[in-house]
PDB file of N, CA and C in Angstrom:
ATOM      1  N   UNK A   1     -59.116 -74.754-167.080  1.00  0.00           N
ATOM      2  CA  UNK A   1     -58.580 -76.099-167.018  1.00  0.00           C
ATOM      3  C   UNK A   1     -59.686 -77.124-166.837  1.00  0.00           C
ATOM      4  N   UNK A   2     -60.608 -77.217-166.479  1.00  0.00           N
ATOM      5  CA  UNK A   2     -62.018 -77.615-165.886  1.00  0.00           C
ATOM      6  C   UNK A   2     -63.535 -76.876-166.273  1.00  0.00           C
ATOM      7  N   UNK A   3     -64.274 -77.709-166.774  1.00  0.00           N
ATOM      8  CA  UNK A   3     -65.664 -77.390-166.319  1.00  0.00           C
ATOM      9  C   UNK A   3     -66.525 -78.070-165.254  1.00  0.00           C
ATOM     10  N   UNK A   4     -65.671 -78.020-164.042  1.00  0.00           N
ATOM     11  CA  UNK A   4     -66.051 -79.046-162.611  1.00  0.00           C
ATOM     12  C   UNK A   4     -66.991 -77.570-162.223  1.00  0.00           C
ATOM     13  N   UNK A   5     -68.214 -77.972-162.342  1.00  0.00           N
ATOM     14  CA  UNK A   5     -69.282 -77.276-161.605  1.00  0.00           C
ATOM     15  C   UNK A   5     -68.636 -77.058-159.738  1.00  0.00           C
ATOM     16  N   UNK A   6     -68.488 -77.868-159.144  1.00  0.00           N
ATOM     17  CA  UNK A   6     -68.208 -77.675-157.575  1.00  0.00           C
ATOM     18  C   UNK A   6     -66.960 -76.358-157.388  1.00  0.00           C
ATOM     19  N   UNK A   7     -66.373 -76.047-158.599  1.00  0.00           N
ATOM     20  CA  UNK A   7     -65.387 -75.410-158.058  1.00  0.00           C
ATOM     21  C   UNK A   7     -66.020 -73.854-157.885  1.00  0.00           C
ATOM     22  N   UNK A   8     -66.532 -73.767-158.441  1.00  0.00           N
ATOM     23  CA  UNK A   8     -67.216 -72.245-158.604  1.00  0.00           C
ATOM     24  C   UNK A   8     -68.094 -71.888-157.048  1.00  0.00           C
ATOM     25  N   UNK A   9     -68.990 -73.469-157.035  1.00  0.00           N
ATOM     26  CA  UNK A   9     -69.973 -73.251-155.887  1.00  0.00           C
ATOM     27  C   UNK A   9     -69.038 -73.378-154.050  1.00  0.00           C
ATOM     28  N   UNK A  10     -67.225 -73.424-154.203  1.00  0.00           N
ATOM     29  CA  UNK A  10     -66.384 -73.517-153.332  1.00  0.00           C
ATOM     30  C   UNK A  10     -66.620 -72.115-152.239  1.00  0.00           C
ATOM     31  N   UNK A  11     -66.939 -72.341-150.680  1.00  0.00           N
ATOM     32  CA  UNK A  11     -67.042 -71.173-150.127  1.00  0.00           C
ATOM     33  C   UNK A  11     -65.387 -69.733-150.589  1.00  0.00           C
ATOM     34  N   UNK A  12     -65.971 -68.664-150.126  1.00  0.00           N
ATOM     35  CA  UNK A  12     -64.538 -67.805-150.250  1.00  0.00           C
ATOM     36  C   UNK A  12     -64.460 -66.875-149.726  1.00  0.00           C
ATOM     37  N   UNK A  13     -63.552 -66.439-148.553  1.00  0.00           N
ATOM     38  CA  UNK A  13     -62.228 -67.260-149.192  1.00  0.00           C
ATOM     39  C   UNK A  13     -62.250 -68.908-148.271  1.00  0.00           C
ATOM     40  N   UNK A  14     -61.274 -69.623-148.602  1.00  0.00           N
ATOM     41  CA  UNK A  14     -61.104 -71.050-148.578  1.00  0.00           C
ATOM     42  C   UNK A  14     -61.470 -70.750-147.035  1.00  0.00           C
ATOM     43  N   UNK A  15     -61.653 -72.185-146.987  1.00  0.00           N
ATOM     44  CA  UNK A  15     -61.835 -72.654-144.963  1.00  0.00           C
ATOM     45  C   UNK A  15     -60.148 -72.509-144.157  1.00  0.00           C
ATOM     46  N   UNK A  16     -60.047 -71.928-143.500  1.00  0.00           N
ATOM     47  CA  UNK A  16     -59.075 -71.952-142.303  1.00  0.00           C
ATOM     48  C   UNK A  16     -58.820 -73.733-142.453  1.00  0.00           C
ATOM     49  N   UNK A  17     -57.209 -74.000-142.414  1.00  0.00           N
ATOM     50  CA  UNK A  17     -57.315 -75.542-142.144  1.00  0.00           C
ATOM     51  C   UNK A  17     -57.524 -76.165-140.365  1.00  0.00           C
ATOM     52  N   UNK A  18     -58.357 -76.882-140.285  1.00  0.00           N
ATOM     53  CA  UNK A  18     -58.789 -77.415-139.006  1.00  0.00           C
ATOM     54  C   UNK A  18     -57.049 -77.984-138.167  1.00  0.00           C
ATOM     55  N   UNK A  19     -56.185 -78.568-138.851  1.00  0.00           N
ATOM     56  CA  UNK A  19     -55.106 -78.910-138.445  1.00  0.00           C
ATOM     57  C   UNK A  19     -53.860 -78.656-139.360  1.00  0.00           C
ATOM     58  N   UNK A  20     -52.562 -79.199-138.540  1.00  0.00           N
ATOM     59  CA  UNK A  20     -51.478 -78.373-139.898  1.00  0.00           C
ATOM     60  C   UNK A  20     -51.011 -79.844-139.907  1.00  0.00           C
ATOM     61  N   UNK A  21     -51.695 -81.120-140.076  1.00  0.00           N
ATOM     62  CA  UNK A  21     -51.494 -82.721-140.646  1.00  0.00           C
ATOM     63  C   UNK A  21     -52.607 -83.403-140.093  1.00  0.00           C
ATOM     64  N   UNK A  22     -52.650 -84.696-140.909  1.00  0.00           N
ATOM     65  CA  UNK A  22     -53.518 -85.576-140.841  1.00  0.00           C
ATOM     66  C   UNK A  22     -53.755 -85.779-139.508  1.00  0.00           C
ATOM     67  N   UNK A  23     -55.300 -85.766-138.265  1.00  0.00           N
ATOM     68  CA  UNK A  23     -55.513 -86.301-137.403  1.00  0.00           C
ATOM     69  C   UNK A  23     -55.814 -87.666-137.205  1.00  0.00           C
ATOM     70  N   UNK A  24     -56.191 -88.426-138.374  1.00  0.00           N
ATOM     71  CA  UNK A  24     -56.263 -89.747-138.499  1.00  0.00           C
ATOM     72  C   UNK A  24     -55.339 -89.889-138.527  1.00  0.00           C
ATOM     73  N   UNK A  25     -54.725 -89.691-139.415  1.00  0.00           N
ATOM     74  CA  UNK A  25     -52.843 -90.406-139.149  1.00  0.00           C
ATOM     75  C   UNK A  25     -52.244 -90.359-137.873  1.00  0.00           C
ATOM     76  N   UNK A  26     -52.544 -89.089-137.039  1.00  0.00           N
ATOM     77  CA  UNK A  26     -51.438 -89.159-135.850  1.00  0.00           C
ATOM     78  C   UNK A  26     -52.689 -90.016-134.935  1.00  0.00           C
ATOM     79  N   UNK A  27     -54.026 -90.358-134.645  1.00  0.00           N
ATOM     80  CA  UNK A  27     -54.514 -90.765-133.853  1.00  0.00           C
ATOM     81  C   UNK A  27     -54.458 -92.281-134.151  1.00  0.00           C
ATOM     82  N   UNK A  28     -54.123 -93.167-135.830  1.00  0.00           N
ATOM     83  CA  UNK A  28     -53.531 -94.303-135.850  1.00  0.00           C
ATOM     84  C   UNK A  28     -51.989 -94.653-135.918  1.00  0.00           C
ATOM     85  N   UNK A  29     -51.823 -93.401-135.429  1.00  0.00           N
ATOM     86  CA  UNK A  29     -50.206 -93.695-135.415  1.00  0.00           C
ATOM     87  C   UNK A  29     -49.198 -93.757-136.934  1.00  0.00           C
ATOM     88  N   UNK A  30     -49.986 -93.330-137.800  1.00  0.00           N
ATOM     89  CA  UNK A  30     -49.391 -93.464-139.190  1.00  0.00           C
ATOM     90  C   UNK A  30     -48.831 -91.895-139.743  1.00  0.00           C
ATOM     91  N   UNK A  31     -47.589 -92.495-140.674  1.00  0.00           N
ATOM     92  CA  UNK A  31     -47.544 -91.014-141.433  1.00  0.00           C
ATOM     93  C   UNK A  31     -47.949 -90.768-142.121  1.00  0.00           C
ATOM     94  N   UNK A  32     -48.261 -89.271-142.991  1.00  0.00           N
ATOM     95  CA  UNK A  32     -49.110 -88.730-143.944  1.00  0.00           C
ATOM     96  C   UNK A  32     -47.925 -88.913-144.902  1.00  0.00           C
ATOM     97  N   UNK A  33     -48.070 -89.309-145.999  1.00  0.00           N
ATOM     98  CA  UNK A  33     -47.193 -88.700-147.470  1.00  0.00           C
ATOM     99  C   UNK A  33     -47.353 -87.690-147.628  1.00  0.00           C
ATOM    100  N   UNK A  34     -48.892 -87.194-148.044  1.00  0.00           N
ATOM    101  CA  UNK A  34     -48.635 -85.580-148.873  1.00  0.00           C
ATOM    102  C   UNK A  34     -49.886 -85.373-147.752  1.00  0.00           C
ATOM    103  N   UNK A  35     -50.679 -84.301-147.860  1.00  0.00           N
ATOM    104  CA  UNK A  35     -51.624 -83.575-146.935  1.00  0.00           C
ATOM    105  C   UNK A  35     -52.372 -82.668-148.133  1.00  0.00           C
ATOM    106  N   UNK A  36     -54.155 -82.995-147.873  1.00  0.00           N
ATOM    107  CA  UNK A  36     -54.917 -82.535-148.969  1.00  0.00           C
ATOM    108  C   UNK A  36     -55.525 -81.601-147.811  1.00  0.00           C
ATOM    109  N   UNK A  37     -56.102 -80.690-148.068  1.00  0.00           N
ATOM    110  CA  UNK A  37     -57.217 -79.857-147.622  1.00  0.00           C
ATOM    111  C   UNK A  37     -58.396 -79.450-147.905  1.00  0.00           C
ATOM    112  N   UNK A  38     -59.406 -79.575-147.355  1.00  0.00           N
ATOM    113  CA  UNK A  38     -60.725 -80.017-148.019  1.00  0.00           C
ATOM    114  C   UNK A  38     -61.259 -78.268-148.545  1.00  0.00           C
ATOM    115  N   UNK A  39     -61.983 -77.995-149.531  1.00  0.00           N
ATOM    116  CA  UNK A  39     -62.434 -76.822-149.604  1.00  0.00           C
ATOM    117  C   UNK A  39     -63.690 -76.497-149.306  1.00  0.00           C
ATOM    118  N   UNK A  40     -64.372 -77.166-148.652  1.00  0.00           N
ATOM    119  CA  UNK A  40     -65.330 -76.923-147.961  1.00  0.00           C
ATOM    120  C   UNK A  40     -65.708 -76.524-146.772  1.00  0.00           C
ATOM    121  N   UNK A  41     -64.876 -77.720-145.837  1.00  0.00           N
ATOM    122  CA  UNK A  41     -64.475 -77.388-144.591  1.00  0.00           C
ATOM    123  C   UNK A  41     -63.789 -77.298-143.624  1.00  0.00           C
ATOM    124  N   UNK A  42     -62.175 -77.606-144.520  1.00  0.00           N
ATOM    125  CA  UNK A  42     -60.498 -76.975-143.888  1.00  0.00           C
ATOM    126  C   UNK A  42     -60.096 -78.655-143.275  1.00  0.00           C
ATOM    127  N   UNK A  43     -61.067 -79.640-143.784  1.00  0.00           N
ATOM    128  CA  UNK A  43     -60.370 -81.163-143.157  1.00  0.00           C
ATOM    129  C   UNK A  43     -58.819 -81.155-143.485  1.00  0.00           C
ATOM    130  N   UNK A  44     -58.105 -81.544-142.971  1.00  0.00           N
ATOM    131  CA  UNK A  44     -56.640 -81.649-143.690  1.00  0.00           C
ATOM    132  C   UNK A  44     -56.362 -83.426-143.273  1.00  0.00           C
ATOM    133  N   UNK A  45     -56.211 -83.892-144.799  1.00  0.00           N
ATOM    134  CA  UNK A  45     -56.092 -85.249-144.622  1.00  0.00           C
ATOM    135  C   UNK A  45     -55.121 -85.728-145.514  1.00  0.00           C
ATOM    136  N   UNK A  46     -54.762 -87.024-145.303  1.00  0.00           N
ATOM    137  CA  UNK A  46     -53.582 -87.430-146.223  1.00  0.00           C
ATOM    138  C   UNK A  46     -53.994 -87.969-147.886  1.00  0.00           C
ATOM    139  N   UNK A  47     -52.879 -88.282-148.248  1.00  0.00           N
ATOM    140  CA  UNK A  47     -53.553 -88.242-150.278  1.00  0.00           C
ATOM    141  C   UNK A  47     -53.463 -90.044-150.085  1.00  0.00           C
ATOM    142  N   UNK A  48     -53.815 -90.210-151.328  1.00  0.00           N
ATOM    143  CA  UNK A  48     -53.631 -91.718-151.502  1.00  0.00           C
ATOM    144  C   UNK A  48     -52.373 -92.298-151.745  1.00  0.00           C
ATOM    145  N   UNK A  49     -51.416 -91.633-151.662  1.00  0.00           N
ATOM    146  CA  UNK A  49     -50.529 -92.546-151.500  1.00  0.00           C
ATOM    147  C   UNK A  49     -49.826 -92.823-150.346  1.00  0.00           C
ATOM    148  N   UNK A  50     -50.710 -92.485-149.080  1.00  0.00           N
ATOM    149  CA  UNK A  50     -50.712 -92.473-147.681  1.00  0.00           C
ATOM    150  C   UNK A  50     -51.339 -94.210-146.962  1.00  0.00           C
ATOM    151  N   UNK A  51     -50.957 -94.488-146.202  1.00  0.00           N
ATOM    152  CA  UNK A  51     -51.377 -95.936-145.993  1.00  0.00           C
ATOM    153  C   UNK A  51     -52.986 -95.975-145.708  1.00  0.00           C
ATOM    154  N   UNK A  52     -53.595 -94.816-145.167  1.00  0.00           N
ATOM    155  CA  UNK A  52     -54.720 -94.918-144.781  1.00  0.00           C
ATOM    156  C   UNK A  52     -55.590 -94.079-145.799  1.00  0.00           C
ATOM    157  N   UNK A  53     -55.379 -93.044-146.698  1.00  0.00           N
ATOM    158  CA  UNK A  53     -56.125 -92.267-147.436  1.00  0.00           C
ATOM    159  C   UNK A  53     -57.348 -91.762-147.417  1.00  0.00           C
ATOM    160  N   UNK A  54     -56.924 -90.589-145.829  1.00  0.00           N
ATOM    161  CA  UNK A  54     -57.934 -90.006-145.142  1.00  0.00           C
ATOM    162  C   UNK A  54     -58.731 -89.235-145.616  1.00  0.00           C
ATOM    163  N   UNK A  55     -57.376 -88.203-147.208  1.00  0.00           N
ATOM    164  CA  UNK A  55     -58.159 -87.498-147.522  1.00  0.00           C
ATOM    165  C   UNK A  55     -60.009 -87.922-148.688  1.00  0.00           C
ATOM    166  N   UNK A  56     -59.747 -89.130-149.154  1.00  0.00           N
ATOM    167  CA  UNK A  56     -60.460 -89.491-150.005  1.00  0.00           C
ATOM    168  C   UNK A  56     -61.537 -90.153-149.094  1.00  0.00           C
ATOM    169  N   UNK A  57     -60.717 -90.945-147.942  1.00  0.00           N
ATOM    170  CA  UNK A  57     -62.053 -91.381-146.974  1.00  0.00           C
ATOM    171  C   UNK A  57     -63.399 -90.457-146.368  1.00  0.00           C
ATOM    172  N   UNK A  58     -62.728 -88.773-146.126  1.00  0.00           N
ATOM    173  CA  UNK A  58     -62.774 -88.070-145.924  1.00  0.00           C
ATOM    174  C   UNK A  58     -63.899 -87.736-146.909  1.00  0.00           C
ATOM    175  N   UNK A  59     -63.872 -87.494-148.307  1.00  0.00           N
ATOM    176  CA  UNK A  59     -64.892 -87.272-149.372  1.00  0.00           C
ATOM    177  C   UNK A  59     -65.841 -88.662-149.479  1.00  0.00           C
ATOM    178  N   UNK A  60     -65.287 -89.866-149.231  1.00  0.00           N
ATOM    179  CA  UNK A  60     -66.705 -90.810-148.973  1.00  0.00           C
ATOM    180  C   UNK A  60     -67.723 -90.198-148.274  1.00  0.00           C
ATOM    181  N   UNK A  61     -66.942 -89.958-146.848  1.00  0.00           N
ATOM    182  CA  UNK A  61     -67.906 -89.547-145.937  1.00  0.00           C
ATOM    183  C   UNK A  61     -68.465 -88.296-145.810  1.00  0.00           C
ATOM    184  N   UNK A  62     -68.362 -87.089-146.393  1.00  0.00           N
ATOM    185  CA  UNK A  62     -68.796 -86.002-146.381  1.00  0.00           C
ATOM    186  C   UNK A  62     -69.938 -85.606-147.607  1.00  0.00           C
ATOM    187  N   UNK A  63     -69.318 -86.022-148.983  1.00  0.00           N
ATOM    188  CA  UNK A  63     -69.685 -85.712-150.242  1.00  0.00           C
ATOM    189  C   UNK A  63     -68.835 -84.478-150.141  1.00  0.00           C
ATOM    190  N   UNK A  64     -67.716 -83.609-150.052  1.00  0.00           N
ATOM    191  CA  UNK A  64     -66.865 -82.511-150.479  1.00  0.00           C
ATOM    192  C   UNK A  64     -66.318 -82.736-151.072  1.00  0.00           C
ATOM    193  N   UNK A  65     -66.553 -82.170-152.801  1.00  0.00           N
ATOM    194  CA  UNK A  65     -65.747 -82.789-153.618  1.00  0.00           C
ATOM    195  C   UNK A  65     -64.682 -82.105-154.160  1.00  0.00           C
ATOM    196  N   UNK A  66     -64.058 -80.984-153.767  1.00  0.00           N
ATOM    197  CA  UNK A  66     -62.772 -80.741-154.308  1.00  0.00           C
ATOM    198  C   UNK A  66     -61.836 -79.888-153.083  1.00  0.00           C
ATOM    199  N   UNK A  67     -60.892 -80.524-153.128  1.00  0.00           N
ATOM    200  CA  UNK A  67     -59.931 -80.841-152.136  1.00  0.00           C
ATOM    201  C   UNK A  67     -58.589 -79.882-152.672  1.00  0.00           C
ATOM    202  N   UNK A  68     -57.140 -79.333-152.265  1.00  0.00           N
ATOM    203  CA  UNK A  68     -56.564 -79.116-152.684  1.00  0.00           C
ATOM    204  C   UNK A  68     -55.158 -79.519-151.891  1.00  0.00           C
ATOM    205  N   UNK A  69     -53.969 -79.357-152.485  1.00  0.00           N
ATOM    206  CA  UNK A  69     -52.882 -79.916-152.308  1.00  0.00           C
ATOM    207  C   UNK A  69     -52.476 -79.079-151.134  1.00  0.00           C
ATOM    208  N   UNK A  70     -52.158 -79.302-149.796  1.00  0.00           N
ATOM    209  CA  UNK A  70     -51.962 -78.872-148.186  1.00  0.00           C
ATOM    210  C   UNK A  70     -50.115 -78.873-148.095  1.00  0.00           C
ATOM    211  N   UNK A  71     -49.458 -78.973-149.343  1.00  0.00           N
ATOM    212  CA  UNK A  71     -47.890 -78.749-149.738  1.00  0.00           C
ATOM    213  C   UNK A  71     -47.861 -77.868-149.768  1.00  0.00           C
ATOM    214  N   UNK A  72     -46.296 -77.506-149.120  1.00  0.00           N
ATOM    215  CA  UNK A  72     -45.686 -75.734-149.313  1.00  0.00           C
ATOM    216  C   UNK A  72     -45.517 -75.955-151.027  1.00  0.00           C
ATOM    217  N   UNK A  73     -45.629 -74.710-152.122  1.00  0.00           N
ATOM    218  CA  UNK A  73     -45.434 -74.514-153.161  1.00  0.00           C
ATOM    219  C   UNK A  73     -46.501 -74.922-153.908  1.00  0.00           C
ATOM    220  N   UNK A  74     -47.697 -76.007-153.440  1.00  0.00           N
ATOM    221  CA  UNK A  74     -48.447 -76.494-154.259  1.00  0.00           C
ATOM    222  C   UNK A  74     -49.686 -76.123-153.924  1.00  0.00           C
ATOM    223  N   UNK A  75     -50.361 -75.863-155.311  1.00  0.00           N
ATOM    224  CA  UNK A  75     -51.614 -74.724-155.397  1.00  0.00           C
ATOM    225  C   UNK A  75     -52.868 -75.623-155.992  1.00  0.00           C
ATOM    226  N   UNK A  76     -52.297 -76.542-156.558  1.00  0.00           N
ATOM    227  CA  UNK A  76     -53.284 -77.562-157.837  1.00  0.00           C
ATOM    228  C   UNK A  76     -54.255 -78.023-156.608  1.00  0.00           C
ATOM    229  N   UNK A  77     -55.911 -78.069-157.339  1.00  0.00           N
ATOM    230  CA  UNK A  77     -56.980 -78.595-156.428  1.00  0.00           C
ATOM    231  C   UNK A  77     -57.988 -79.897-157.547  1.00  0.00           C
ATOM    232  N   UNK A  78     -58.293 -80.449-156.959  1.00  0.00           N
ATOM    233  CA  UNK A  78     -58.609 -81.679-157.693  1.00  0.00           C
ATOM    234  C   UNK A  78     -60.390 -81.981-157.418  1.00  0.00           C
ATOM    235  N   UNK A  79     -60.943 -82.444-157.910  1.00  0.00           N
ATOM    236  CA  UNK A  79     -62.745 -82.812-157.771  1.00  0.00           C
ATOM    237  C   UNK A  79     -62.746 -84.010-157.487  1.00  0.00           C
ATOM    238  N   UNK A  80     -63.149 -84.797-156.749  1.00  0.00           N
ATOM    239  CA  UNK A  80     -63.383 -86.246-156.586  1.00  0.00           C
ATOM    240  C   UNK A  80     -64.406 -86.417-157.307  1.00  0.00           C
ATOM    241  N   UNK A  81     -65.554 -86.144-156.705  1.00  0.00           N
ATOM    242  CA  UNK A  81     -66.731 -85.705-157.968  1.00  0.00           C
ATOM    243  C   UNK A  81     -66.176 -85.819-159.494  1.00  0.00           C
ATOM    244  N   UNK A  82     -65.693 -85.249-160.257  1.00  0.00           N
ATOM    245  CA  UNK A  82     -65.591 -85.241-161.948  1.00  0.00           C
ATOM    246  C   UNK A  82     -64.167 -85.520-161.877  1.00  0.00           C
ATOM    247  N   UNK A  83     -63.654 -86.504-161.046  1.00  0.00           N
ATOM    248  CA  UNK A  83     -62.140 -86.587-160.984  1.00  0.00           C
ATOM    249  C   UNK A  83     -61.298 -85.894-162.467  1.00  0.00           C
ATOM    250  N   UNK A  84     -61.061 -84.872-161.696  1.00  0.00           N
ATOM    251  CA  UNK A  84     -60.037 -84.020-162.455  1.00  0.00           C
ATOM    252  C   UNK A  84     -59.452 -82.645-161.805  1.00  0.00           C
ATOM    253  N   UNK A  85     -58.486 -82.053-162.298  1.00  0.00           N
ATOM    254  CA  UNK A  85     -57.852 -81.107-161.852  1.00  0.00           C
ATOM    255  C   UNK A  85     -59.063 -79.879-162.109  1.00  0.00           C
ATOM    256  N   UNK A  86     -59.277 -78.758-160.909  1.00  0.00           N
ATOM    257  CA  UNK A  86     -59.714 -77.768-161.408  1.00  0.00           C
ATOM    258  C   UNK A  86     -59.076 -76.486-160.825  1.00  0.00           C
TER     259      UNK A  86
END
C-alpha cells in the first residue's frame, strides 16, 4: 500500500501503549474523538479531529512518524512523515 521507508524501520513487536486514552486530554480536561498510538513509543494521543490534536502535536514534538489507529477493530497506520497510509 506504501513505499513509506519509516514503516519497515518501526520497532517489533509494536510499543506496549503508555495509556488506554489521551493524557493531554484528561489533564486539559478535554475529550479524545478517536485515539492514535504512536509506533515508536506507545504515546496514545487523540487524532485531529479532537479539539487539541495531541496525536499530531505529539509527532511535532518527537519526529515519530507513523502512528496507528488506538480503535477497537481498527488496524490502518498512517506516516506523518510521507503523509499516507502504510
Amino acid at each position: 500500500m506504501s513505499g513509506c521507508p519509516h514503516a519497515a524501520a518501526l520497532p517489533r513487536p509494536e510499543p506496549t501503549p503508555l495509556s488506554d486514552t489521551c493524557p493531554e486530554c484528561l489533564a486539559a480536561g478535554t475529550v479524545p474523538v478517536h485515539l492514535r498510538l504512536c509506533l515508536v513509543c506507545g504515546h496514545v494521543g487523540c487524532c485531529d479531529s479532537s479539539p487539541l490534536r495531541h496525536a499530531s502535536a505529539h509527532f511535532a514534538q518527537t519526529g515519530h512518524p507513523v502512528m496507528r489507529s488506538f480503535e477497537p477493530g481498527e488496524s490502518w497506520r498512517w506516516c506523518f512523515v510521507d503523509t499516507t497510509l502504510v
